[in-house]
PDB file of N, CA and C in Angstrom:
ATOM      1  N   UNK A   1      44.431  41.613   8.004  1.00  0.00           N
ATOM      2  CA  UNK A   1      44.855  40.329   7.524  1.00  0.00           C
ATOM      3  C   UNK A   1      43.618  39.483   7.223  1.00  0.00           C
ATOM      4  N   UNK A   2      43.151  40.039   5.971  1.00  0.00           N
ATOM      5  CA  UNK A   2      41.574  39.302   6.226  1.00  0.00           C
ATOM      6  C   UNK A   2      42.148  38.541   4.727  1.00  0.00           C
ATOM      7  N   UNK A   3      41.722  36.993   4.824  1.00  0.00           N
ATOM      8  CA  UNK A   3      41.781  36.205   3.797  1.00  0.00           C
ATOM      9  C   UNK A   3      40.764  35.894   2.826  1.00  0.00           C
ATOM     10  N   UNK A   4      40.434  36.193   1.895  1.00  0.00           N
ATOM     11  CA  UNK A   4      39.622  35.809   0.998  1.00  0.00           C
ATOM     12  C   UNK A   4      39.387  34.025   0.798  1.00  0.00           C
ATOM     13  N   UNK A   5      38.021  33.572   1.031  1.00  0.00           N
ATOM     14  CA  UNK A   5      37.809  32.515   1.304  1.00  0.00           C
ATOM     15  C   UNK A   5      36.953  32.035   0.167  1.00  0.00           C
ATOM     16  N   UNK A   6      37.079  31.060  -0.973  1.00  0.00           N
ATOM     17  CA  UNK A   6      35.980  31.118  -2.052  1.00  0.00           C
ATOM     18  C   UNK A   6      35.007  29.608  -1.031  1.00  0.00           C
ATOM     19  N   UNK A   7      34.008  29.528  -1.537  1.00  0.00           N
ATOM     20  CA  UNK A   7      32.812  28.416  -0.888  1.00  0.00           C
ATOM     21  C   UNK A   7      33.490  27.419  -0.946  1.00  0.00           C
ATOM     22  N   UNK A   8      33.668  27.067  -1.991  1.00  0.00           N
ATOM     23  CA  UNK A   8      34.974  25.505  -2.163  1.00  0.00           C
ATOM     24  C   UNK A   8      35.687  25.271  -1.113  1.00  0.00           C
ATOM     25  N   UNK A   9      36.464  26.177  -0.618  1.00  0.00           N
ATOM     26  CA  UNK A   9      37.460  26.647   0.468  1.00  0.00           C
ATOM     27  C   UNK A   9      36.863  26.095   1.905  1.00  0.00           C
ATOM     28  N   UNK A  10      35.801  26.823   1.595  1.00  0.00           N
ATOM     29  CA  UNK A  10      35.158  27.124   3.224  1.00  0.00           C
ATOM     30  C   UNK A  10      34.407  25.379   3.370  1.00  0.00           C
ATOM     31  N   UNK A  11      34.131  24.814   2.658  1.00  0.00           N
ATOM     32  CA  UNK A  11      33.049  23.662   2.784  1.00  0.00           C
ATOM     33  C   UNK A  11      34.522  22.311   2.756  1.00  0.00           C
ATOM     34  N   UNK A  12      35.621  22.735   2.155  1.00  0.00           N
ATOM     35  CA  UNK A  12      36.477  21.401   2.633  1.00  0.00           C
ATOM     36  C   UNK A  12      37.277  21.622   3.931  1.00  0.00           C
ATOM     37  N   UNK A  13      37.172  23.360   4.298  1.00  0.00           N
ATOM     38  CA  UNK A  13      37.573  23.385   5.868  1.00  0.00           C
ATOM     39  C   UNK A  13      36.587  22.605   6.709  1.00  0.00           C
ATOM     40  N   UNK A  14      35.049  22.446   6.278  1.00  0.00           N
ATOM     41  CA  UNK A  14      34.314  21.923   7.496  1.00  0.00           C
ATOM     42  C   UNK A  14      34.103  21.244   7.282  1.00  0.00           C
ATOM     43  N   UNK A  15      34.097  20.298   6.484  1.00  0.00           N
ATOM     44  CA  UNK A  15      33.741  18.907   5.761  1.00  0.00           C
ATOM     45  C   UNK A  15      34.798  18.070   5.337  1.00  0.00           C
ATOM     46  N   UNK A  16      35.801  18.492   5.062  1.00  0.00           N
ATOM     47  CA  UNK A  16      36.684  17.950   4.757  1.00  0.00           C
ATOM     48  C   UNK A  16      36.730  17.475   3.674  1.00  0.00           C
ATOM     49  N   UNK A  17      37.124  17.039   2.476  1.00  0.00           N
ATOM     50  CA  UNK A  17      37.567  16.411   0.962  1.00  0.00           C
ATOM     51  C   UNK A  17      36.104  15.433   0.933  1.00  0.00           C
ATOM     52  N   UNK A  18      34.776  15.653   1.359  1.00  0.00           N
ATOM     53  CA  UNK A  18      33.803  14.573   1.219  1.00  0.00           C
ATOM     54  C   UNK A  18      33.369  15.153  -0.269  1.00  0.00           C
ATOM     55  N   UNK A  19      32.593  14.185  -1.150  1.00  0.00           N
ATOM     56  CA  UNK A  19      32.375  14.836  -2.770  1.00  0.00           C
ATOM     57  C   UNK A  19      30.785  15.366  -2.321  1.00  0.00           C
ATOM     58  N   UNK A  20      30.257  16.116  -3.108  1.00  0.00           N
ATOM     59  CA  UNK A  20      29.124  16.943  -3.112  1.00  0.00           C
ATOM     60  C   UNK A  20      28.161  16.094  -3.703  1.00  0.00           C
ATOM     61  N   UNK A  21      27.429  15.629  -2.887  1.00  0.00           N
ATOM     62  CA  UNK A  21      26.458  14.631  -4.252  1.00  0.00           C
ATOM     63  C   UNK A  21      25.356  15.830  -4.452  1.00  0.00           C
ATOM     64  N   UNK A  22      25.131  15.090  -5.828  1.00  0.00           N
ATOM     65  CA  UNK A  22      24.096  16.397  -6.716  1.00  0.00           C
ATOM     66  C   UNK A  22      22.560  15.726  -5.749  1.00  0.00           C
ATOM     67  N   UNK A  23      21.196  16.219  -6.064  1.00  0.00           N
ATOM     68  CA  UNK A  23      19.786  15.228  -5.433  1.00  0.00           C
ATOM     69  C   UNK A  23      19.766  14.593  -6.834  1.00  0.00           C
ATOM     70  N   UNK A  24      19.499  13.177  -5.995  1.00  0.00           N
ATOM     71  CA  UNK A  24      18.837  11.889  -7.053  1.00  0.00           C
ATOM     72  C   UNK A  24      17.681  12.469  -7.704  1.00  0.00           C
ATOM     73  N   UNK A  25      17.471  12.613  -8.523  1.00  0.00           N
ATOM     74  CA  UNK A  25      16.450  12.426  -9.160  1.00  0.00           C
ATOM     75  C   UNK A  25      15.142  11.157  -8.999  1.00  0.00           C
ATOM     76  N   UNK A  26      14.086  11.310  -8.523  1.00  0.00           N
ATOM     77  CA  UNK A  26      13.496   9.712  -8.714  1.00  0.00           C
ATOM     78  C   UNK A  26      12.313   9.975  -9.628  1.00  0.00           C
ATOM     79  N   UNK A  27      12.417   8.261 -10.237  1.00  0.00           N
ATOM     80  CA  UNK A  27      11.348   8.136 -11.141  1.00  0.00           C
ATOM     81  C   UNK A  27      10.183   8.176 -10.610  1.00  0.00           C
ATOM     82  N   UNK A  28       8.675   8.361 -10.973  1.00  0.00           N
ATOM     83  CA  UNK A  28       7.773   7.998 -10.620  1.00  0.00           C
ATOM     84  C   UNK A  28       7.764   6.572 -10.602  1.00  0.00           C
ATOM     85  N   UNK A  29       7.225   6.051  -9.328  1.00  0.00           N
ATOM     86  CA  UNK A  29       6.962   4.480  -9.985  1.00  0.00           C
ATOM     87  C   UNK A  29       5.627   4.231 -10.341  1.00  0.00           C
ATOM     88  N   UNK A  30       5.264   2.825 -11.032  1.00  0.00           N
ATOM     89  CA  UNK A  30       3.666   2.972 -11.452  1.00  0.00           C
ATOM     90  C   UNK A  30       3.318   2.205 -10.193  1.00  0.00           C
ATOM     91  N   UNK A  31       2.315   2.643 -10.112  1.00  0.00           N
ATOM     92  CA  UNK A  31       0.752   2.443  -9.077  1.00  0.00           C
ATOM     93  C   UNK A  31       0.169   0.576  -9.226  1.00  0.00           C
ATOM     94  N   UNK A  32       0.578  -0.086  -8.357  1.00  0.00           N
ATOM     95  CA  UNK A  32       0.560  -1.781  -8.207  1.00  0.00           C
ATOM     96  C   UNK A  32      -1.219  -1.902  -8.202  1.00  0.00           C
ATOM     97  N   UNK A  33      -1.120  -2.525  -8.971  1.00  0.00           N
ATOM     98  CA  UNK A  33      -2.955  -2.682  -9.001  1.00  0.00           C
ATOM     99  C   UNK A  33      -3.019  -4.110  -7.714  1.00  0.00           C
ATOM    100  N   UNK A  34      -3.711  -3.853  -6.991  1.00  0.00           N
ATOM    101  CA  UNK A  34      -3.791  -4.726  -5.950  1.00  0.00           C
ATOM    102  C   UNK A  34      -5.065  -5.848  -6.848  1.00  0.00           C
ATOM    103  N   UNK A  35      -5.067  -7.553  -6.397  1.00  0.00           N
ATOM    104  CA  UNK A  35      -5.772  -8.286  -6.958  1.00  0.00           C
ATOM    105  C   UNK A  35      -7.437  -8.363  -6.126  1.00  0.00           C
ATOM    106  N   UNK A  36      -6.760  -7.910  -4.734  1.00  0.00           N
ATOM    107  CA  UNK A  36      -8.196  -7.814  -3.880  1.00  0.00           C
ATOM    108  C   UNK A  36      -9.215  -6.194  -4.216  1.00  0.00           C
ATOM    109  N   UNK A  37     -10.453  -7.061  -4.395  1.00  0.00           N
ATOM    110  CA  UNK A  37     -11.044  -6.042  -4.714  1.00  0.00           C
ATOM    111  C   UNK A  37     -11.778  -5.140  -3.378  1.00  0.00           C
ATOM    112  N   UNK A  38     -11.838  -4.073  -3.441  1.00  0.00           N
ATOM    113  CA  UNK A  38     -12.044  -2.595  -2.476  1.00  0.00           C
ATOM    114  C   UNK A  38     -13.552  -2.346  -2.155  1.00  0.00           C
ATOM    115  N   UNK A  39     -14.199  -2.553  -0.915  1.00  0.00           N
ATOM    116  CA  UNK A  39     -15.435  -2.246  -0.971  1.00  0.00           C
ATOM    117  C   UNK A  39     -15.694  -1.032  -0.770  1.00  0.00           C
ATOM    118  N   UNK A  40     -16.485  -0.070  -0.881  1.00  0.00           N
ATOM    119  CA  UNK A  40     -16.448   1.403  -0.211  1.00  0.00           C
ATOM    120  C   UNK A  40     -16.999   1.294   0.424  1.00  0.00           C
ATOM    121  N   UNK A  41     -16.488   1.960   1.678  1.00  0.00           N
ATOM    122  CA  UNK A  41     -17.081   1.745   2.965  1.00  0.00           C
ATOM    123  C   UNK A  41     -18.571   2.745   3.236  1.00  0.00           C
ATOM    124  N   UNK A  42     -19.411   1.981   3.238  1.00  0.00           N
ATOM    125  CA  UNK A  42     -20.259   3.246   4.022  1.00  0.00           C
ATOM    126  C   UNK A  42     -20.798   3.777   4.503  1.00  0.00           C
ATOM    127  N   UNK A  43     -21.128   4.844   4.926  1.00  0.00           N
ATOM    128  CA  UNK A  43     -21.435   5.825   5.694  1.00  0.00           C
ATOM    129  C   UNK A  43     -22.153   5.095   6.782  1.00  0.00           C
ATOM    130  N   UNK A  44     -21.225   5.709   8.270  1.00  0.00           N
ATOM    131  CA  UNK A  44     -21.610   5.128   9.636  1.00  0.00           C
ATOM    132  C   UNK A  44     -23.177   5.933  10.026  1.00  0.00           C
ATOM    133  N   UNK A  45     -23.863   5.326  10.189  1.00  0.00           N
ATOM    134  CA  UNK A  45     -25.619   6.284  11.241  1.00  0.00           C
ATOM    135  C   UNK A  45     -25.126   6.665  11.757  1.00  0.00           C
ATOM    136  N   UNK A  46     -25.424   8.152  11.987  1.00  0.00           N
ATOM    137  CA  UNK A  46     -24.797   8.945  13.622  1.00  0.00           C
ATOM    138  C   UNK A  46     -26.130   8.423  14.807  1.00  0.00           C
ATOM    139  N   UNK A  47     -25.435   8.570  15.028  1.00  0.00           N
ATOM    140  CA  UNK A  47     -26.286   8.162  16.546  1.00  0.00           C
ATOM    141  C   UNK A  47     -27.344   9.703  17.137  1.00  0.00           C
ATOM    142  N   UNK A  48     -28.642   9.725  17.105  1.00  0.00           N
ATOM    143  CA  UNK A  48     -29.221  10.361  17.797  1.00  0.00           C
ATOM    144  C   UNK A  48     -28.861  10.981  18.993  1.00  0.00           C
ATOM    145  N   UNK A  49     -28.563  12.227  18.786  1.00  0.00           N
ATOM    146  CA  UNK A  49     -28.333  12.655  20.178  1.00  0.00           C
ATOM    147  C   UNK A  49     -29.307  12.997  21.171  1.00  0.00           C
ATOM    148  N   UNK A  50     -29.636  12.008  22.689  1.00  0.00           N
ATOM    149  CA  UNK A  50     -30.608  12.273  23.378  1.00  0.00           C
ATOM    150  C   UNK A  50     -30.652  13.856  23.643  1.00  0.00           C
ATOM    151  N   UNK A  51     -31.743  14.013  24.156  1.00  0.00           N
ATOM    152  CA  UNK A  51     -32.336  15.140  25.088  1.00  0.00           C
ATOM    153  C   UNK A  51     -30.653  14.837  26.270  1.00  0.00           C
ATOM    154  N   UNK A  52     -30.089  16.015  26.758  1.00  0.00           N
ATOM    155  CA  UNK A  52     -29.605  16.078  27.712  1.00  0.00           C
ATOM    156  C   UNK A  52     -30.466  15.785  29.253  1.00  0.00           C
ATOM    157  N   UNK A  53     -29.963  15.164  30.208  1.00  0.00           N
ATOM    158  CA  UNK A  53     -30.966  15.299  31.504  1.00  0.00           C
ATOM    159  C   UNK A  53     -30.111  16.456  32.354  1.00  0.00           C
ATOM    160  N   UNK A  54     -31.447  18.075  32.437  1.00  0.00           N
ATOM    161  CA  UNK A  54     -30.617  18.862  33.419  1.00  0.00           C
ATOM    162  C   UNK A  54     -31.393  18.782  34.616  1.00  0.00           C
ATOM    163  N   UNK A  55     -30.179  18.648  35.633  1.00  0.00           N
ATOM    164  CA  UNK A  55     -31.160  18.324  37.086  1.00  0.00           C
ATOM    165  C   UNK A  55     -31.385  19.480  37.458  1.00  0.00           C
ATOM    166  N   UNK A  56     -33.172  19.323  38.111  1.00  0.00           N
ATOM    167  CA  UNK A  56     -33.342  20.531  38.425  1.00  0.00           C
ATOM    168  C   UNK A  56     -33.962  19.932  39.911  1.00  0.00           C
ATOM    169  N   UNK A  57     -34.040  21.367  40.852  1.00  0.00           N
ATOM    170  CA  UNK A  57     -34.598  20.871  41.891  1.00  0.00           C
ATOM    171  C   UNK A  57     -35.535  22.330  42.224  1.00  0.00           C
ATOM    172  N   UNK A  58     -36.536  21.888  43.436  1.00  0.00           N
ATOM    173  CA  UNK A  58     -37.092  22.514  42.841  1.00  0.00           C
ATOM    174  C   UNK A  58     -37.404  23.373  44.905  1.00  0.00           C
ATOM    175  N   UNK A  59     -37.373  24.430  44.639  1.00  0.00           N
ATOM    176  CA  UNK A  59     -37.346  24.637  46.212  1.00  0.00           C
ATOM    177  C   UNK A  59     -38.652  26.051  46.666  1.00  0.00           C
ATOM    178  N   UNK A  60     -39.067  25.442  47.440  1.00  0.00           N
ATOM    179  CA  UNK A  60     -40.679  26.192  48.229  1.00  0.00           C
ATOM    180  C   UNK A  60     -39.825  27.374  49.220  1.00  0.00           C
ATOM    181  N   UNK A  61     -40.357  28.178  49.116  1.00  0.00           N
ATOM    182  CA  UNK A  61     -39.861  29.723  49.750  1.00  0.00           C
ATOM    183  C   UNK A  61     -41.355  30.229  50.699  1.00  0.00           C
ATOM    184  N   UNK A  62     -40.604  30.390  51.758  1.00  0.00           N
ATOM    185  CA  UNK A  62     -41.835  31.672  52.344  1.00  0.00           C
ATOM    186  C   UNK A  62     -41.744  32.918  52.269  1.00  0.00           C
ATOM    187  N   UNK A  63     -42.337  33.462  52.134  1.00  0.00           N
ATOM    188  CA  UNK A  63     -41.559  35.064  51.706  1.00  0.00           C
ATOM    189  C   UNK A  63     -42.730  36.453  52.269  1.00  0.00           C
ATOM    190  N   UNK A  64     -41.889  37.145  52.477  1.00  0.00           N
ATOM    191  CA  UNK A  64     -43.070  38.309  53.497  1.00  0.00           C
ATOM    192  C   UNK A  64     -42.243  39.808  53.236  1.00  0.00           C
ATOM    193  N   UNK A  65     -43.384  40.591  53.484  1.00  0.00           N
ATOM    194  CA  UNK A  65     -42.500  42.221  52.919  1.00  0.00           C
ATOM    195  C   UNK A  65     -42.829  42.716  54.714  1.00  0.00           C
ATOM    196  N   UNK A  66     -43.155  41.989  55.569  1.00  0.00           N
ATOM    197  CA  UNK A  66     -43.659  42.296  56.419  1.00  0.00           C
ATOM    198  C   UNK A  66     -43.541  41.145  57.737  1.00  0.00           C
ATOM    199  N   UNK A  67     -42.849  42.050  58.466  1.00  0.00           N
ATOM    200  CA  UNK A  67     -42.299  40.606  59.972  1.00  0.00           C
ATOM    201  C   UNK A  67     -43.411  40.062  60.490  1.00  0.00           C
ATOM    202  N   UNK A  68     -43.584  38.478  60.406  1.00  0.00           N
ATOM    203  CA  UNK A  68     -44.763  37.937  60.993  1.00  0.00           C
ATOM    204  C   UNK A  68     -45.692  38.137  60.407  1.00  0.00           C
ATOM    205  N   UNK A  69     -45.888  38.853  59.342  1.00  0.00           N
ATOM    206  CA  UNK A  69     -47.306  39.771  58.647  1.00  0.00           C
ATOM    207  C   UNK A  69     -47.724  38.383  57.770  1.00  0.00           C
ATOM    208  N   UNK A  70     -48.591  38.737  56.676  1.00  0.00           N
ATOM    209  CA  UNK A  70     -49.308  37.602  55.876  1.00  0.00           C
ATOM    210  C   UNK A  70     -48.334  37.268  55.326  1.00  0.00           C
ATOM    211  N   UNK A  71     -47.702  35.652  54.461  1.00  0.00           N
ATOM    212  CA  UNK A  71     -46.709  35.469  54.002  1.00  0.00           C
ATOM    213  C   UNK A  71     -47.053  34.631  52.517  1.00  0.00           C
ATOM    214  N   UNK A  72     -46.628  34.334  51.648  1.00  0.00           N
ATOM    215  CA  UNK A  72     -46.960  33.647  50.370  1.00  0.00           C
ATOM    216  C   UNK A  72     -45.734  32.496  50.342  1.00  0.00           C
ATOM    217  N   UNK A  73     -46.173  31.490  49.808  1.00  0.00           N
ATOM    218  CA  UNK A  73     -45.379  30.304  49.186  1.00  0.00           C
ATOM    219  C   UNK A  73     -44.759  30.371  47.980  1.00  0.00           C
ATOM    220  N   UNK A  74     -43.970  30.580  47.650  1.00  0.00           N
ATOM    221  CA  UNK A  74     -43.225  30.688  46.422  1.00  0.00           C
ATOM    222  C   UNK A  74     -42.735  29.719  45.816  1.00  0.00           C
ATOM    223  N   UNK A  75     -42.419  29.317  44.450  1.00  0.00           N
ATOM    224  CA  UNK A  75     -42.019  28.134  44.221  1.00  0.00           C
ATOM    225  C   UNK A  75     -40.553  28.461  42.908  1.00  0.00           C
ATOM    226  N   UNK A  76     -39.190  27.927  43.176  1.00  0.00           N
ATOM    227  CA  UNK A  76     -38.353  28.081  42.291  1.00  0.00           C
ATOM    228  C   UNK A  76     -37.583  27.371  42.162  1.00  0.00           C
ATOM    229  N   UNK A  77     -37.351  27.169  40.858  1.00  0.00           N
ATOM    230  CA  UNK A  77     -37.097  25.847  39.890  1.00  0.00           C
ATOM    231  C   UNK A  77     -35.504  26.056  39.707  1.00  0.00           C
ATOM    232  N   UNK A  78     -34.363  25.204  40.160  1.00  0.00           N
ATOM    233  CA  UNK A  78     -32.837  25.187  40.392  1.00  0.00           C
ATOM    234  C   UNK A  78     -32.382  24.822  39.131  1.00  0.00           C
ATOM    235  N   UNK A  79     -31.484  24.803  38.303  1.00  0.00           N
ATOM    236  CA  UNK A  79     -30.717  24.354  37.449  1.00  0.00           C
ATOM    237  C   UNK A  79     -29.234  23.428  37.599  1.00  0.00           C
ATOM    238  N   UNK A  80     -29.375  22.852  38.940  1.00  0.00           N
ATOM    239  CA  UNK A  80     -28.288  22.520  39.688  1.00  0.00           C
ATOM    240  C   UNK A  80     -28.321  20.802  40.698  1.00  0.00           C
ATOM    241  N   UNK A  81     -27.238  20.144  40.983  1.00  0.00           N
ATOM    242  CA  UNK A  81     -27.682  19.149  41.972  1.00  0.00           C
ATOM    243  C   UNK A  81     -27.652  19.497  43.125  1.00  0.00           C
ATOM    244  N   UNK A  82     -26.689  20.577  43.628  1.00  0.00           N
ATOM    245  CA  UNK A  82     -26.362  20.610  44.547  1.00  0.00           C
ATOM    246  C   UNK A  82     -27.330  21.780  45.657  1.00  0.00           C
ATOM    247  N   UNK A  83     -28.246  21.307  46.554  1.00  0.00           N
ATOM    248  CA  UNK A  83     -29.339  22.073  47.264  1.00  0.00           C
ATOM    249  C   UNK A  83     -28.589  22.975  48.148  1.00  0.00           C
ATOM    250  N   UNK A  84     -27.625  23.350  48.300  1.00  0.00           N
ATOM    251  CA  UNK A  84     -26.732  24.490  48.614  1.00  0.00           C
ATOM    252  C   UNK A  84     -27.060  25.500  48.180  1.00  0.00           C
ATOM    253  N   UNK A  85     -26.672  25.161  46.785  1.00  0.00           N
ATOM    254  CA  UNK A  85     -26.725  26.285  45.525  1.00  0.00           C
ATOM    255  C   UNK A  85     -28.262  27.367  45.336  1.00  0.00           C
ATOM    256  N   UNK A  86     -28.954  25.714  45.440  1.00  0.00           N
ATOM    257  CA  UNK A  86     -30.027  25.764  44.658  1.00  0.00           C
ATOM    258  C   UNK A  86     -31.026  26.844  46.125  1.00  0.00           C
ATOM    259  N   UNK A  87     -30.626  26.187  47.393  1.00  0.00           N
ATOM    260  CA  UNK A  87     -30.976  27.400  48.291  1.00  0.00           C
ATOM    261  C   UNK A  87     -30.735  28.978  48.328  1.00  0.00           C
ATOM    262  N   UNK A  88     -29.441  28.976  47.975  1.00  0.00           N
ATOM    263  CA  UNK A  88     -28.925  30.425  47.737  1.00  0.00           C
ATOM    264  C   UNK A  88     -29.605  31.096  46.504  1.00  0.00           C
ATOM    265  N   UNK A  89     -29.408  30.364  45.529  1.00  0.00           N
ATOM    266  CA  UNK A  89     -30.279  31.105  44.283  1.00  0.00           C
ATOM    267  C   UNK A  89     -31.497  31.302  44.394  1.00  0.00           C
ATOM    268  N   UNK A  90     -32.517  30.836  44.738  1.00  0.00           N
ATOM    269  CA  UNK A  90     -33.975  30.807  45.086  1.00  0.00           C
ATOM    270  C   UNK A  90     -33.912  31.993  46.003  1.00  0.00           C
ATOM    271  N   UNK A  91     -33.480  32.265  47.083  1.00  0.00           N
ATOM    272  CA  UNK A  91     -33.473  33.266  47.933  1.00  0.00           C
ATOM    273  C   UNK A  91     -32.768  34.225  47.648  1.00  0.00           C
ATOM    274  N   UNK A  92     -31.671  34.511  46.524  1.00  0.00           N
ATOM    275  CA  UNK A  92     -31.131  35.416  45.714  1.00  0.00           C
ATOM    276  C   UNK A  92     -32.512  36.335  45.267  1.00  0.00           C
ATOM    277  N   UNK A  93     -33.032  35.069  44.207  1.00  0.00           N
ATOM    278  CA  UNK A  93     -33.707  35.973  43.324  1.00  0.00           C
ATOM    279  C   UNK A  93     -35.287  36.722  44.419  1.00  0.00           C
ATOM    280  N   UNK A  94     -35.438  35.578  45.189  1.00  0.00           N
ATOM    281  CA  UNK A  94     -36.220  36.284  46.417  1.00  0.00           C
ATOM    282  C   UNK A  94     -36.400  37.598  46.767  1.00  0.00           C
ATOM    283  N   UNK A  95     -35.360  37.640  47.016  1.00  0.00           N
ATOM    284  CA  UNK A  95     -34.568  39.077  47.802  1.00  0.00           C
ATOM    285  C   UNK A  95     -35.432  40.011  47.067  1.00  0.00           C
ATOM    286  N   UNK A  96     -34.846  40.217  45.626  1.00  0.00           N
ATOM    287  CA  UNK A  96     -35.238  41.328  45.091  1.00  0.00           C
ATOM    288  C   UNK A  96     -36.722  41.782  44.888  1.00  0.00           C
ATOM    289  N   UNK A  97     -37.854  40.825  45.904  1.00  0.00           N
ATOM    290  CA  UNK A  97     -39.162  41.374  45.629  1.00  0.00           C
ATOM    291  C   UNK A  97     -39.603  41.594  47.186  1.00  0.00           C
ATOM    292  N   UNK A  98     -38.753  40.453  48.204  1.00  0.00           N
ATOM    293  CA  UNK A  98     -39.848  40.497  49.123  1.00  0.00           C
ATOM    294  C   UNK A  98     -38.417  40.509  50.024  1.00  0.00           C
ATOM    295  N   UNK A  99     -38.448  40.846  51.646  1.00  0.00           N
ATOM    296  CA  UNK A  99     -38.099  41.783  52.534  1.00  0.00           C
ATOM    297  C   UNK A  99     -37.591  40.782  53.212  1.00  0.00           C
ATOM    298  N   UNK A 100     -38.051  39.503  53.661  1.00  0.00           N
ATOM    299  CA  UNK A 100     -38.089  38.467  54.657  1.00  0.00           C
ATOM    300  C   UNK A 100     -38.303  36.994  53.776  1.00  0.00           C
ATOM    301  N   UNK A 101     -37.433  36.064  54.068  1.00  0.00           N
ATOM    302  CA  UNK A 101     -37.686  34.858  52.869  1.00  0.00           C
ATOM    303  C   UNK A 101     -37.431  33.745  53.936  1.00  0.00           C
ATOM    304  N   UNK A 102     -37.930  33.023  53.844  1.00  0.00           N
ATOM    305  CA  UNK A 102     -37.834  31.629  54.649  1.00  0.00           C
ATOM    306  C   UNK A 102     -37.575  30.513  53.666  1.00  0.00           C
ATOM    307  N   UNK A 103     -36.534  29.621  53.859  1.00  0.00           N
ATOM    308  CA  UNK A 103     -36.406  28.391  52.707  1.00  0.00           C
ATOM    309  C   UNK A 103     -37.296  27.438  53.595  1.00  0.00           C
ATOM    310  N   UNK A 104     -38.654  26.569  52.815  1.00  0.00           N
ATOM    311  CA  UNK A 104     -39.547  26.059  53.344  1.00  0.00           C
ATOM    312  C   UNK A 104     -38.880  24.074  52.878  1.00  0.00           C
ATOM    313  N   UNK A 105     -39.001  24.240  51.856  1.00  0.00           N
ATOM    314  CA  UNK A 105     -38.393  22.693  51.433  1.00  0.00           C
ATOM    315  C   UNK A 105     -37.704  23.160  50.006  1.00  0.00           C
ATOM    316  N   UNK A 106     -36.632  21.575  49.851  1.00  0.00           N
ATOM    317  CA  UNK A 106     -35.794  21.706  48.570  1.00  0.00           C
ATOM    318  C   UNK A 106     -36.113  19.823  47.895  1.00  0.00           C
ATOM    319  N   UNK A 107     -36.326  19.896  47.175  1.00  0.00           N
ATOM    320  CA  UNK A 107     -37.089  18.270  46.422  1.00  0.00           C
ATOM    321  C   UNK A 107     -36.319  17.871  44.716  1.00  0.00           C
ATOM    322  N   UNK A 108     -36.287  17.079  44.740  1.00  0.00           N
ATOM    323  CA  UNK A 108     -35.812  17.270  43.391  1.00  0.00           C
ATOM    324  C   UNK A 108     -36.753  16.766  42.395  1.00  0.00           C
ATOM    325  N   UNK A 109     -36.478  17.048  41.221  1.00  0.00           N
ATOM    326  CA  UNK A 109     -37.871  16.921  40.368  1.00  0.00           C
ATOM    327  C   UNK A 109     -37.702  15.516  39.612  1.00  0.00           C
TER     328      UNK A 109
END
């Protein structure tokens, strides 16, 4: 029982008897010449961008391949504020030459 439905059909079942408007067409309108006259604006200076400030600090190491033996002062430069860090990294990179490392002072530059 299948009913054949033409579009007409189907659009006043859901719409009900409303009329189909066609699209308006619009004219171009013309372009209002304004009486105030237009300065061109221009061009803003950029602003120099400073040098960034990176804090560095700067921390003295004792360092020995040998317990109690002769020892050297080392000196390494942090990229960081925080002297936590800047302890651990210094004695990080320590490690990998000398056996025994002492953190002597941490200063900032």
């Amino acid at each position: 029982m299948t009913v054949e439905w033409t579009e007409e059909e189907m659009r006043q079942a859901l719409f009900g008897d409303a009329e189909i408007t066609a699209p308006v067409s619009t004219l171009p309108e013309e372009e209002i010449q304004p009486d105030v006259a237009t300065v061109p604006v221009s061009k803003v200076a950029k602003k120099k961008v400073s040098k960034t400030f990176i804090p560095r600090l700067l921390v003295i190491l004792r360092v020995s391949n040998e317990f109690e033996g002769r020892t050297l002062e080392i000196v390494h430069e942090a990229d960081t504020l925080s002297t936590l860090l800047a302890e651990q990294e210094a004695t990080k990179a320590a490690r990998k030459k000398f056996r025994y490392v002492e953190v002597v002072s941490v200063k900032s530059m």
